[in-house]
N, C-alpha and C. Protein backbone atom coordinates (compact mmCIF):
# COMPACT_ATOMS: atom_id res chain seq x y z
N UNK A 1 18.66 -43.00 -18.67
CA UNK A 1 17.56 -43.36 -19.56
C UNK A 1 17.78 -42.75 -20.94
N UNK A 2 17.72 -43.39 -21.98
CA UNK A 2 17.17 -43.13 -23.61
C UNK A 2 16.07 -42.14 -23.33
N UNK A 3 15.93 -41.51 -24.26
CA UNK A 3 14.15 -40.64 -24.33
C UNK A 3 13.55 -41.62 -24.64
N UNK A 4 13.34 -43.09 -25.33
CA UNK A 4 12.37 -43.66 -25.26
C UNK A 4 12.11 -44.84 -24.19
N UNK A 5 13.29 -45.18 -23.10
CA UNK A 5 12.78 -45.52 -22.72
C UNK A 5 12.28 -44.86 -21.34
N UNK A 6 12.87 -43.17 -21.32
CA UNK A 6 12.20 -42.18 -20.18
C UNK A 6 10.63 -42.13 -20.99
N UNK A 7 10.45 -42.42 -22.08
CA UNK A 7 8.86 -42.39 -22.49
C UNK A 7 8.37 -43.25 -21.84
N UNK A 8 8.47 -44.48 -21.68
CA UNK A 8 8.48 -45.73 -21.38
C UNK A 8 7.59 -45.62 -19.58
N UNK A 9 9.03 -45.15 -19.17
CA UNK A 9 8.45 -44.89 -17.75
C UNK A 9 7.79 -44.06 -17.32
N UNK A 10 7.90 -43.14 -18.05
CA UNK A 10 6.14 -42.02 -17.62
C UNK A 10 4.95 -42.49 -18.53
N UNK A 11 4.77 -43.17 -19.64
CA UNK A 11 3.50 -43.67 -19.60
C UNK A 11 3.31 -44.49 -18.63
N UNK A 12 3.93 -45.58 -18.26
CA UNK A 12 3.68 -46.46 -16.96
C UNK A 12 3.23 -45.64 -16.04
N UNK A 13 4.13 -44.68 -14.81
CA UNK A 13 3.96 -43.85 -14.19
C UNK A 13 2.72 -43.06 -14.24
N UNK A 14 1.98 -43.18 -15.37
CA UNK A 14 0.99 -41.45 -16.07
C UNK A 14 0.04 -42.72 -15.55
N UNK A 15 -0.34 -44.64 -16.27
CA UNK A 15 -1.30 -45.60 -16.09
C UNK A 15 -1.17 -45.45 -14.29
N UNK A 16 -0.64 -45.97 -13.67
CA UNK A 16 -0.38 -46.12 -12.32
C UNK A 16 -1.21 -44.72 -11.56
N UNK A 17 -0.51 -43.43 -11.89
CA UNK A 17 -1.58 -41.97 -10.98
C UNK A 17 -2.57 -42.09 -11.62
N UNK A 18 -3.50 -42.37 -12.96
CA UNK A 18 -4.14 -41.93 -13.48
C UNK A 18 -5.78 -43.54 -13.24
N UNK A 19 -4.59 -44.25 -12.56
CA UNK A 19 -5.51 -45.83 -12.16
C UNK A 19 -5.89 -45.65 -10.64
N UNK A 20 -4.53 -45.93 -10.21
CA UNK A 20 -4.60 -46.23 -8.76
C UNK A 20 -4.65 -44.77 -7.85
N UNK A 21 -4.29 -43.32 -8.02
CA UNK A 21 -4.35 -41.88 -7.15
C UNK A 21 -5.45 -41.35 -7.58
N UNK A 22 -5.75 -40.84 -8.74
CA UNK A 22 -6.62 -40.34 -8.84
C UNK A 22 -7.66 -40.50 -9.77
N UNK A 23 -7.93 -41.60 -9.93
CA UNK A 23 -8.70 -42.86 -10.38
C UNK A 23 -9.74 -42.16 -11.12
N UNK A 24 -8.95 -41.77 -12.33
CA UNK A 24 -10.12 -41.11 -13.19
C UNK A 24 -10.04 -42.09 -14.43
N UNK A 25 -9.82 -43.41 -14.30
CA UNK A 25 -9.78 -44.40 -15.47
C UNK A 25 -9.82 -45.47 -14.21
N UNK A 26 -10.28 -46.32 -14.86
CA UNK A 26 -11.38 -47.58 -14.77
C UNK A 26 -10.28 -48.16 -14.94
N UNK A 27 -9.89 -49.94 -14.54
CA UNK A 27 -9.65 -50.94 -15.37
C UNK A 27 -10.08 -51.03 -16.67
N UNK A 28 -11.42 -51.17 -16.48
CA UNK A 28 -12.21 -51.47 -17.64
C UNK A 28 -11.92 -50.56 -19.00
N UNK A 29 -11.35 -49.19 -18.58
CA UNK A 29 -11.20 -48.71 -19.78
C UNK A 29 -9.93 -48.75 -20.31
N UNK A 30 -9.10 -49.73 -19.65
CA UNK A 30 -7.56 -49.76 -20.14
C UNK A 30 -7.52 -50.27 -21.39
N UNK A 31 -8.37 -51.20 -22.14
CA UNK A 31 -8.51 -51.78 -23.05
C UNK A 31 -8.69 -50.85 -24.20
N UNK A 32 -9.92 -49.40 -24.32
CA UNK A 32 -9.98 -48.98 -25.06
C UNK A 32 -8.91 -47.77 -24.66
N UNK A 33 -8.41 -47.51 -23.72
CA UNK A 33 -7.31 -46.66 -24.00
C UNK A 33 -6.03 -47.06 -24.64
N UNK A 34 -5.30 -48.51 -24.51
CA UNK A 34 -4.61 -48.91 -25.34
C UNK A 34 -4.86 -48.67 -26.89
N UNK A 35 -6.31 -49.55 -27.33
CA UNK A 35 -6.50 -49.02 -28.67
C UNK A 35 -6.40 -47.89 -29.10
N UNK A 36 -6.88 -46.81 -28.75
CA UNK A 36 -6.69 -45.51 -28.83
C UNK A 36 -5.24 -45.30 -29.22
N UNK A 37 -4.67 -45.78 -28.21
CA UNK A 37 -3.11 -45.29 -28.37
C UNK A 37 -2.88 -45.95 -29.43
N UNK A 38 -2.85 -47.50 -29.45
CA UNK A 38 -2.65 -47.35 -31.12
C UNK A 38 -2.75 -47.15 -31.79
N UNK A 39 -3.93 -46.62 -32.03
CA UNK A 39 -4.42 -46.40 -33.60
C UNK A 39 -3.23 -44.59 -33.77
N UNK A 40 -3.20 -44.28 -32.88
CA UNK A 40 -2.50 -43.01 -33.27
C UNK A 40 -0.93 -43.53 -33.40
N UNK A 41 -0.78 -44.28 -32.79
CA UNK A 41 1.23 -44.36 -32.83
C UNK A 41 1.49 -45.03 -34.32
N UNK A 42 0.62 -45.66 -34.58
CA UNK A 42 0.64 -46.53 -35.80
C UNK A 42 0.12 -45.79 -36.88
N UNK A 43 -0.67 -44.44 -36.77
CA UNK A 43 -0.71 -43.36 -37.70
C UNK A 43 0.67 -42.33 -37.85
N UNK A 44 1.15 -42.43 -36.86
CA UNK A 44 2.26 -41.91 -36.42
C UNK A 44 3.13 -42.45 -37.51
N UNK A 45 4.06 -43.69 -37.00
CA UNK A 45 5.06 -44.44 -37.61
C UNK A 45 5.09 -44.39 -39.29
N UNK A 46 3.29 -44.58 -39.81
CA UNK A 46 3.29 -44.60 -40.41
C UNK A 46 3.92 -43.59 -41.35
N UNK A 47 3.62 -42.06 -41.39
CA UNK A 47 4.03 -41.20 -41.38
C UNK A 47 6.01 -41.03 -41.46
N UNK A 48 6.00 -41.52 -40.04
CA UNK A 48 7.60 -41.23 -39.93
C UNK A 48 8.52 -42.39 -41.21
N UNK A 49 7.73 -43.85 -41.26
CA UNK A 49 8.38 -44.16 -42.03
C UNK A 49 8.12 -43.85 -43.47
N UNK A 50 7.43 -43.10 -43.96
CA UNK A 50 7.05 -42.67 -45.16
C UNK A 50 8.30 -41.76 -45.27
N UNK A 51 8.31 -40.82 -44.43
CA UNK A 51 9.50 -39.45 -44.81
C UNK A 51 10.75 -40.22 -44.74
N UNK A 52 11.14 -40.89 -43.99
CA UNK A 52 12.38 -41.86 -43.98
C UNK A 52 12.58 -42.33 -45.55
N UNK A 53 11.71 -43.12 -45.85
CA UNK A 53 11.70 -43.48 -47.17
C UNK A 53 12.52 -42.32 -48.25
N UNK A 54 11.34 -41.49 -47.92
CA UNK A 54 11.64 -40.15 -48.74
C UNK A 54 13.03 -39.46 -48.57
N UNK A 55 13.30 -39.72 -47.58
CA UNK A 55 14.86 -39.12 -46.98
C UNK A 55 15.58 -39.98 -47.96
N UNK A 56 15.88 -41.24 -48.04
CA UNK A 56 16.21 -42.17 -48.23
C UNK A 56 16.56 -41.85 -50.28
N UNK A 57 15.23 -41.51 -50.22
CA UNK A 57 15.56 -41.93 -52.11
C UNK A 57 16.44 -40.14 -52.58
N UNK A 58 15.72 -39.27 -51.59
CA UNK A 58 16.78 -38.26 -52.15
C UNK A 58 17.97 -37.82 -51.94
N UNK A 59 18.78 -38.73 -50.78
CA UNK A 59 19.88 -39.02 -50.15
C UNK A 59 20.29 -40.05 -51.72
N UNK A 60 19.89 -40.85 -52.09
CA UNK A 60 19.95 -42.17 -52.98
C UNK A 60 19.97 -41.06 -54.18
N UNK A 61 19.13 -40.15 -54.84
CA UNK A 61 19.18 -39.59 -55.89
C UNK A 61 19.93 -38.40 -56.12
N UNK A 62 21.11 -38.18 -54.95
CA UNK A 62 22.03 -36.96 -55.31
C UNK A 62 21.27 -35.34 -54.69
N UNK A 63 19.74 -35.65 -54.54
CA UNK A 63 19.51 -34.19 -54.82
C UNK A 63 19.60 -33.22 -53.90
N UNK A 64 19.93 -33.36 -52.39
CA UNK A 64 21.00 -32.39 -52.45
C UNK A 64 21.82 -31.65 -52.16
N UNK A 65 22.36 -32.71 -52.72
CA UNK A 65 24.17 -31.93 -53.64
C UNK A 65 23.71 -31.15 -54.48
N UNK A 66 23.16 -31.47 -55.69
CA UNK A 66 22.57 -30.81 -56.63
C UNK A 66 22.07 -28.94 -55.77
N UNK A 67 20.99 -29.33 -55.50
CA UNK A 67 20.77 -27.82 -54.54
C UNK A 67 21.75 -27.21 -54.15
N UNK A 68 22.73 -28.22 -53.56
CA UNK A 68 24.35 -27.07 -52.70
C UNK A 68 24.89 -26.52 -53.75
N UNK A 69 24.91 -27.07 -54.98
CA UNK A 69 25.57 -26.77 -55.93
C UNK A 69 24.92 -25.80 -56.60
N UNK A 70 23.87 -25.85 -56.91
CA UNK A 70 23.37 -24.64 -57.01
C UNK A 70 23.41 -23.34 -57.05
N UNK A 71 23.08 -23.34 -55.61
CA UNK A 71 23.38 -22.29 -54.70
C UNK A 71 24.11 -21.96 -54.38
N UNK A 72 25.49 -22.63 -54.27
CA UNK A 72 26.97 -21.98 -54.23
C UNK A 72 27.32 -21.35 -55.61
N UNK A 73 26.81 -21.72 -56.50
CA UNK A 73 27.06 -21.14 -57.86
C UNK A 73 26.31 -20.10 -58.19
N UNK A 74 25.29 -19.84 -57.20
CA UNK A 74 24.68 -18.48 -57.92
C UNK A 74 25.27 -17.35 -57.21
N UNK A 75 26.19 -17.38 -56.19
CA UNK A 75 27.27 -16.31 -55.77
C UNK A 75 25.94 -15.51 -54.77
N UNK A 76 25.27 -15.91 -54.09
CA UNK A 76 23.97 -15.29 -52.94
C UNK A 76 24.99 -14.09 -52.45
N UNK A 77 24.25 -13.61 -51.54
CA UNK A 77 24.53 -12.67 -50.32
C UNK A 77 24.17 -13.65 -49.45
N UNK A 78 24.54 -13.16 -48.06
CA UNK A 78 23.69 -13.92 -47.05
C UNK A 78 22.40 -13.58 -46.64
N UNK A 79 21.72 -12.52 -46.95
CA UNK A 79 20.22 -12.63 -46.78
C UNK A 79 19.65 -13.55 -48.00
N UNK A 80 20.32 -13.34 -49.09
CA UNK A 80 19.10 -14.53 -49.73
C UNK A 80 19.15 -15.65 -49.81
N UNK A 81 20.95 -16.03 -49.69
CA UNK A 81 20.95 -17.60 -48.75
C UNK A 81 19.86 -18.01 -47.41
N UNK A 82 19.90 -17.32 -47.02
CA UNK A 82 18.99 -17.13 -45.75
C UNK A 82 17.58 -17.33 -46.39
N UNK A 83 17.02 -16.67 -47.26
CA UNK A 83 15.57 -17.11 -47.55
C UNK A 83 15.31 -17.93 -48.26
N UNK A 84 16.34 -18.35 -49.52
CA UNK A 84 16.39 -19.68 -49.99
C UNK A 84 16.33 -20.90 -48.48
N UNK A 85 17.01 -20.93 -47.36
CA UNK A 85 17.12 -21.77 -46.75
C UNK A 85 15.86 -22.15 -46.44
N UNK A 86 15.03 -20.81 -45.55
CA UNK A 86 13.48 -20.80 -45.35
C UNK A 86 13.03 -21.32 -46.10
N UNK A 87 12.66 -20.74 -47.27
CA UNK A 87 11.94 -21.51 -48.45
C UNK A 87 11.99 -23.11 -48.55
N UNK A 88 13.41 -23.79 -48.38
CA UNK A 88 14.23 -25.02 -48.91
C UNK A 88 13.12 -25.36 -47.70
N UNK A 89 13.73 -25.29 -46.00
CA UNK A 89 12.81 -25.99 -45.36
C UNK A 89 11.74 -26.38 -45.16
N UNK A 90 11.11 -24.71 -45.81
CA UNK A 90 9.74 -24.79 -45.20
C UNK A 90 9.15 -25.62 -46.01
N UNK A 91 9.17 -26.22 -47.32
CA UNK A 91 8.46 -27.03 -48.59
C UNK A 91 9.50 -28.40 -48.00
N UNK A 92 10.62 -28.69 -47.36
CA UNK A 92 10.76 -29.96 -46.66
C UNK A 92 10.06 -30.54 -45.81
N UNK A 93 9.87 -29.58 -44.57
CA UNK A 93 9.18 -29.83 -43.34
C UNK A 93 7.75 -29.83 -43.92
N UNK A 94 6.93 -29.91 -44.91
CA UNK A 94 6.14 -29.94 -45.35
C UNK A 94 5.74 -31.34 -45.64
N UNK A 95 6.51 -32.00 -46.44
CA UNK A 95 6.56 -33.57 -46.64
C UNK A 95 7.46 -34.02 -46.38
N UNK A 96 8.42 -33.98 -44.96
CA UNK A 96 8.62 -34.81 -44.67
C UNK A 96 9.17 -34.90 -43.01
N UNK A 97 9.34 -35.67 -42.34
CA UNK A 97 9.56 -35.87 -41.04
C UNK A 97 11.24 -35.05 -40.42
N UNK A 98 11.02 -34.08 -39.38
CA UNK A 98 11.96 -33.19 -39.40
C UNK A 98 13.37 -34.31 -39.09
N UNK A 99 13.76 -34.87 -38.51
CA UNK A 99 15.39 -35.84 -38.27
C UNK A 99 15.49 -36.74 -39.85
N UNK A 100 14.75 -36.95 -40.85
CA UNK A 100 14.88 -36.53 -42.09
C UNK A 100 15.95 -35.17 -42.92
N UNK A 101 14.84 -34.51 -42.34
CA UNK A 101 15.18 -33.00 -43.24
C UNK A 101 16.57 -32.61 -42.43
N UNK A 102 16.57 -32.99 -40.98
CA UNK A 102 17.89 -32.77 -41.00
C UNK A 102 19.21 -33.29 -41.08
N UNK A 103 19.05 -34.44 -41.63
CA UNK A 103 19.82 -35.63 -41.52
C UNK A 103 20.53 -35.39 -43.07
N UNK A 104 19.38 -34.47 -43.86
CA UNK A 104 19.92 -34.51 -45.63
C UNK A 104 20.09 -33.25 -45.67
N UNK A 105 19.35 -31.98 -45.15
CA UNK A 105 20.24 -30.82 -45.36
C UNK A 105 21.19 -30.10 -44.61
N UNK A 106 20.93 -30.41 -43.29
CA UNK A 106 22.12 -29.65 -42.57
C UNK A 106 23.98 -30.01 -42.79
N UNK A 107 24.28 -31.31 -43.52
CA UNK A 107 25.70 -31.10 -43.79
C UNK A 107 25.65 -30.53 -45.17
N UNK A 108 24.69 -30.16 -45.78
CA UNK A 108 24.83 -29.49 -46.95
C UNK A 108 24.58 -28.38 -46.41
N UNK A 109 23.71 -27.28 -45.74
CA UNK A 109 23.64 -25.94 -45.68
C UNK A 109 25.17 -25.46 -44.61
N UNK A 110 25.28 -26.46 -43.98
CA UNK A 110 26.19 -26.14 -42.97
C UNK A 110 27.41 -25.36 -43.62
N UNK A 111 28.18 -26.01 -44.53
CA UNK A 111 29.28 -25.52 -45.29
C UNK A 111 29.26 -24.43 -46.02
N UNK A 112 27.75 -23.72 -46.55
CA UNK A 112 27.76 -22.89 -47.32
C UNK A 112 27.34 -22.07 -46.49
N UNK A 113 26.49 -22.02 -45.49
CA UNK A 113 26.65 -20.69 -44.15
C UNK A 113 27.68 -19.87 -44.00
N UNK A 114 28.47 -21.70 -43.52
CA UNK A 114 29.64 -21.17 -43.03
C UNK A 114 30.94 -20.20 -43.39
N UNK A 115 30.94 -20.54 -45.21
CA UNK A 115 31.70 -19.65 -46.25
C UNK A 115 30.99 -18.54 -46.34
N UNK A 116 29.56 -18.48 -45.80
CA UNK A 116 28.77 -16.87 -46.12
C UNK A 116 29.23 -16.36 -44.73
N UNK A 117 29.82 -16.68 -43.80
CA UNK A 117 29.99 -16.01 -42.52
C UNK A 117 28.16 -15.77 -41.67
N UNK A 118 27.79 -16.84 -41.81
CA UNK A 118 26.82 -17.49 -40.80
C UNK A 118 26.73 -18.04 -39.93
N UNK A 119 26.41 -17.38 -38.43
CA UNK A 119 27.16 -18.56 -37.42
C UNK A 119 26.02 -19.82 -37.35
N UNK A 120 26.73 -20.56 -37.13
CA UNK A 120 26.30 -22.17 -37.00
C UNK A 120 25.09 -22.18 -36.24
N UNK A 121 25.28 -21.55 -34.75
CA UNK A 121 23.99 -21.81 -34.15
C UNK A 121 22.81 -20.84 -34.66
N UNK A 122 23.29 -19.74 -35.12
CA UNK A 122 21.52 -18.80 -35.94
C UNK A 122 21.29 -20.05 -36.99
N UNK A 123 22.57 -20.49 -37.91
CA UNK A 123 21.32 -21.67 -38.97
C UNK A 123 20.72 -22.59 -38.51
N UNK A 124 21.37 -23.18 -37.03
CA UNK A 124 20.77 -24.65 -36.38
C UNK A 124 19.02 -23.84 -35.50
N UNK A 125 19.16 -22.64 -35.51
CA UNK A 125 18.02 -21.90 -34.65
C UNK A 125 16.74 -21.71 -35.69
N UNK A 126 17.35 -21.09 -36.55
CA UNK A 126 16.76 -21.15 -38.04
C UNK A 126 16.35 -22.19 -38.81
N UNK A 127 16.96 -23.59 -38.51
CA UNK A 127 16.43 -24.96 -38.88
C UNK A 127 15.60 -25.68 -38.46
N UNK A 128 15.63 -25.19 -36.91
CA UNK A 128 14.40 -25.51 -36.14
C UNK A 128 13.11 -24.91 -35.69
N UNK A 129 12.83 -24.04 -36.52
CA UNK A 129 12.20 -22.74 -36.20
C UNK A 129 10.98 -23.20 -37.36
N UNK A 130 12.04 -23.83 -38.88
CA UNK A 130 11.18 -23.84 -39.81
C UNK A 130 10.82 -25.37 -39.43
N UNK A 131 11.28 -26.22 -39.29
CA UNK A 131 10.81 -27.19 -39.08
C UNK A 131 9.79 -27.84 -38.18
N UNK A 132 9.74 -26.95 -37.35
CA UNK A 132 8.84 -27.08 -36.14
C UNK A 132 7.46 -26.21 -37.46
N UNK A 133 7.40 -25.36 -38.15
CA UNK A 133 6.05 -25.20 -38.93
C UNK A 133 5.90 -25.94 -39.50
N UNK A 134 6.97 -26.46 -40.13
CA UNK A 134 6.48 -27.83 -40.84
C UNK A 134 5.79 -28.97 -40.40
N UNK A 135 6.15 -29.06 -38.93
CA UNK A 135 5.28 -30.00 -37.95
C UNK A 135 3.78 -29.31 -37.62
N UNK A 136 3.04 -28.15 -38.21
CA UNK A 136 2.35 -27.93 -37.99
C UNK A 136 1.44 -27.37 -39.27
N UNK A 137 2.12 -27.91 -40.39
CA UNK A 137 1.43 -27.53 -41.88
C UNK A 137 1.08 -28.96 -43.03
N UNK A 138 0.08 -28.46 -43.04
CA UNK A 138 -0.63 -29.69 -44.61
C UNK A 138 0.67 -30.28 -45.58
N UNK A 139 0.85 -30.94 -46.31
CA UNK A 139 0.38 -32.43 -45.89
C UNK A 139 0.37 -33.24 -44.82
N UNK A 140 1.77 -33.48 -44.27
CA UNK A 140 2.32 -34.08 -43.52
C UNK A 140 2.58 -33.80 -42.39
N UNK A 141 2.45 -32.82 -41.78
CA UNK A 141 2.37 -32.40 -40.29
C UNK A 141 2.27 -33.13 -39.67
N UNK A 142 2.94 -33.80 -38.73
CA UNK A 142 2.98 -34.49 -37.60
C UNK A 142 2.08 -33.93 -36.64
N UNK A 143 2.36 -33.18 -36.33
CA UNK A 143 1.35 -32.57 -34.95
C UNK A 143 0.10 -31.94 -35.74
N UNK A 144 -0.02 -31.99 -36.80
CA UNK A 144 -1.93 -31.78 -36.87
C UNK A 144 -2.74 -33.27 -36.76
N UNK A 145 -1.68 -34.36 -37.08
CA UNK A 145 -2.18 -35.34 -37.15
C UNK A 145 -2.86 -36.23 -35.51
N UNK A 146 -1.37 -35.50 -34.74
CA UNK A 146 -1.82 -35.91 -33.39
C UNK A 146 -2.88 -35.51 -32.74
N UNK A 147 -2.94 -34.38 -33.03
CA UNK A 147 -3.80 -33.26 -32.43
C UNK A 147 -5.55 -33.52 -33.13
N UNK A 148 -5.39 -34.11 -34.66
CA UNK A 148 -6.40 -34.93 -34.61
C UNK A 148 -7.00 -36.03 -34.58
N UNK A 149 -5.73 -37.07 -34.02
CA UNK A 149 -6.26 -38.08 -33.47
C UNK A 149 -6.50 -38.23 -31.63
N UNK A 150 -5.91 -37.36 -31.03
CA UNK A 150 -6.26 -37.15 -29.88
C UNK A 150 -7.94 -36.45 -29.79
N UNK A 151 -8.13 -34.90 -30.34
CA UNK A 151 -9.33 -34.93 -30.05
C UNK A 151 -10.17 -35.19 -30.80
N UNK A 152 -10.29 -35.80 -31.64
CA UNK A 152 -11.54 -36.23 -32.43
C UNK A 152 -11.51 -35.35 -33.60
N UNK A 153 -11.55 -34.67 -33.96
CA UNK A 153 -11.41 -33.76 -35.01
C UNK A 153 -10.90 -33.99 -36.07
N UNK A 154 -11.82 -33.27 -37.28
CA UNK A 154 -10.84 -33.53 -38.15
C UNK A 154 -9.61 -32.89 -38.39
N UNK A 155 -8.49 -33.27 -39.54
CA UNK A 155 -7.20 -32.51 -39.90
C UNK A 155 -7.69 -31.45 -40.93
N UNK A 156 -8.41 -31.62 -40.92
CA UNK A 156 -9.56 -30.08 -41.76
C UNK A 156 -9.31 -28.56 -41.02
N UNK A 157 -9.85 -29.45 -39.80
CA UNK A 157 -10.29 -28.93 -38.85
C UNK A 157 -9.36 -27.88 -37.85
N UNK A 158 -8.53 -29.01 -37.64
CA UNK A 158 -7.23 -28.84 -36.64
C UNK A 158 -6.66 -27.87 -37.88
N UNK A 159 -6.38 -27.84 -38.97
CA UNK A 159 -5.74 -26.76 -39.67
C UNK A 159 -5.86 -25.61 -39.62
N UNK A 160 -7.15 -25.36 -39.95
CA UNK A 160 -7.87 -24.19 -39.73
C UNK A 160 -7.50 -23.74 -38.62
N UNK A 161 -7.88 -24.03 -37.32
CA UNK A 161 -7.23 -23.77 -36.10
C UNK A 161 -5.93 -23.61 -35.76
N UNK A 162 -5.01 -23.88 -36.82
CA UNK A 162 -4.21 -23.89 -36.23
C UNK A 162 -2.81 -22.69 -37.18
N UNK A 163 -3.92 -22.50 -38.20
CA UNK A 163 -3.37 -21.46 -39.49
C UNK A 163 -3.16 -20.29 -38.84
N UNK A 164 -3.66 -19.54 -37.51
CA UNK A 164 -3.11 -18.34 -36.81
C UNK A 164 -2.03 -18.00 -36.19
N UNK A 165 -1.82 -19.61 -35.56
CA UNK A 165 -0.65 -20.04 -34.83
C UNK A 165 0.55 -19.75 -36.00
N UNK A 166 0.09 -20.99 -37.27
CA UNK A 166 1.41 -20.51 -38.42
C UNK A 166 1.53 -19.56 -38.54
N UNK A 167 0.93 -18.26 -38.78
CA UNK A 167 1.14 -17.47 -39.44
C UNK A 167 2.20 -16.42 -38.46
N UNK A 168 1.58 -16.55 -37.12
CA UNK A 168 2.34 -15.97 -35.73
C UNK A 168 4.41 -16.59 -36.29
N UNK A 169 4.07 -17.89 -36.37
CA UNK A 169 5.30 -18.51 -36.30
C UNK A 169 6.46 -18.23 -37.44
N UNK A 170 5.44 -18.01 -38.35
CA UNK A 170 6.05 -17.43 -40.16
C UNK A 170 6.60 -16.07 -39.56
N UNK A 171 5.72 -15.16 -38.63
CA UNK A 171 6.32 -13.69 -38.68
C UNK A 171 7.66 -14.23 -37.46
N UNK A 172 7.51 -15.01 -36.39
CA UNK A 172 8.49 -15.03 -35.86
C UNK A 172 10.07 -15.42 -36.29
N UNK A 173 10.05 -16.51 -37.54
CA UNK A 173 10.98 -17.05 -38.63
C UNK A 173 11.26 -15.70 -39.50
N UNK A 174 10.69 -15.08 -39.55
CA UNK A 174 11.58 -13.63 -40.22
C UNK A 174 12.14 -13.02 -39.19
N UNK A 175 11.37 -12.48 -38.00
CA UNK A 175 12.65 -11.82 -37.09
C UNK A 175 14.03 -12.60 -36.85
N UNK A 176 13.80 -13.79 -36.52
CA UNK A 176 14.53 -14.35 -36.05
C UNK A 176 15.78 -14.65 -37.52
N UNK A 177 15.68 -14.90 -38.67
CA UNK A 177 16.21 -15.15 -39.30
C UNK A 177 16.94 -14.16 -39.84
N UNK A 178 16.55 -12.82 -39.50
CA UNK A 178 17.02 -11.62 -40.42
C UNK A 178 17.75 -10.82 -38.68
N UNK A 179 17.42 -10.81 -37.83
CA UNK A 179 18.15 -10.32 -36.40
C UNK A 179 18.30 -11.42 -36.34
N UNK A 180 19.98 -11.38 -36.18
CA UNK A 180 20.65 -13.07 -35.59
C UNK A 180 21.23 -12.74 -34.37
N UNK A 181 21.15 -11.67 -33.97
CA UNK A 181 21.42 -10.91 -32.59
C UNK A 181 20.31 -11.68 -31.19
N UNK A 182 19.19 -11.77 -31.82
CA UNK A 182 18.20 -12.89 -30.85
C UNK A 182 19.03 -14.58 -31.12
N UNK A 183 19.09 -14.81 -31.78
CA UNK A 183 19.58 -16.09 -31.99
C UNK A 183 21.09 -16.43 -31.29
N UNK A 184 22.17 -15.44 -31.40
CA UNK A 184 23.31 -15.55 -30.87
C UNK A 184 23.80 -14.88 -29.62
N UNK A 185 22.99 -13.98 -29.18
CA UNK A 185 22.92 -12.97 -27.86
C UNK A 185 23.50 -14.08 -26.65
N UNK A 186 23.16 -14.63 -26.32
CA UNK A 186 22.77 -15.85 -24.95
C UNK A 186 24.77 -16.72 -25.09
N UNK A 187 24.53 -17.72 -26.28
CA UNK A 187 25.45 -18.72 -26.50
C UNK A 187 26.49 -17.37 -26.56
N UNK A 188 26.61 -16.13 -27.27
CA UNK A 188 28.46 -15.40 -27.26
C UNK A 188 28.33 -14.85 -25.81
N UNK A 189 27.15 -14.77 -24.85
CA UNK A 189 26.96 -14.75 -23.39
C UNK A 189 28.13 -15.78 -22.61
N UNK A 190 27.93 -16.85 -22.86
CA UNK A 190 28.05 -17.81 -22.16
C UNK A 190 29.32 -18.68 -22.52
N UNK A 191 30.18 -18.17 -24.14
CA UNK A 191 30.83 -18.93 -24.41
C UNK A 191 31.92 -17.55 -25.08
């Protein structure tokens, strides 16, 4: 199976226990549970194809190369490559959809890690670390959006609630980014 179409078969699977075992949905309400689902997947898409777009024109406008270039020219250390990166993501994953952000910066950060003597998997750990806050911060957050179209709430709302969590996740993106000993411990384990 694809992941979408293993999605595929556990929503089926999820209608089927959730109809026929333990019959906590109606026929009758299959109708407004479909809607439901749409109105969120189609808030969804919407979203994803917006950042695509966005991927799209700054892939189309050079920018960045421009940034690599940059930043290879200002002669960093590797800690402040390292917080430039944070920074770079965290205002990506902000506006825009993370297989975006990584589709346009990781063959650009990749090369300049790699000349700073960065191993590959702390930046790929570190890329996903920030990006996953980004799935959980204003504007564009994907998952505040779900989270308020599932329970009713507003994205006001769900923020607020969910600004403790960031902030937990911000302190965890510094350990993790500055001890790469958590990040690489396991994989020089195993390989």
């Amino acid at each position: 199976f694809t992941p979408t179409e293993a999605a595929a078969v556990a929503a089926v699977y999820a209608f089927f226990i959730a109809v026929f075992v333990y019959r906590d949905m109606k026929m009758k309400d299959v109708p407004h549970v479909l809607l439901e689902s749409a109105k969120v997947t189609i808030m969804l898409m919407f979203i994803v194809a917006n950042a695509l777009l966005f991927a799209h024109v700054l892939t189309t406008e050079r920018i960045p190369q421009a940034i690599a270039e940059t930043i290879v020219g200002m002669g960093m250390a590797p800690w402040q490559f390292l917080l430039v990166v944070n920074l770079l993501l965290l205002v990506a994953g902000m506006f825009m959809e993370p297989t975006g952000v990584i589709l346009i910066l990781a063959p650009i950060l990749f090369p300049i890690a790699t000349r700073l003597g960065i191993d590959p998997v702390h930046l790929g750990i570190i890329m996903v670390v920030n990006l996953e806050i980004g799935m959980v911060t204003p504007p564009v957050g994907l998952n505040l959006f779900v989270t308020s179209g599932i329970t009713n709430m507003s994205v006001a709302q769900v923020v607020r609630a969910a600004l403790p969590w960031t902030l937990i996740l911000l302190a965890f993106l510094a350990v993790v980014t500055y001890v790469p000993g958590i990040t690489t411990f396991l994989p020089e384990l195993l390989f």
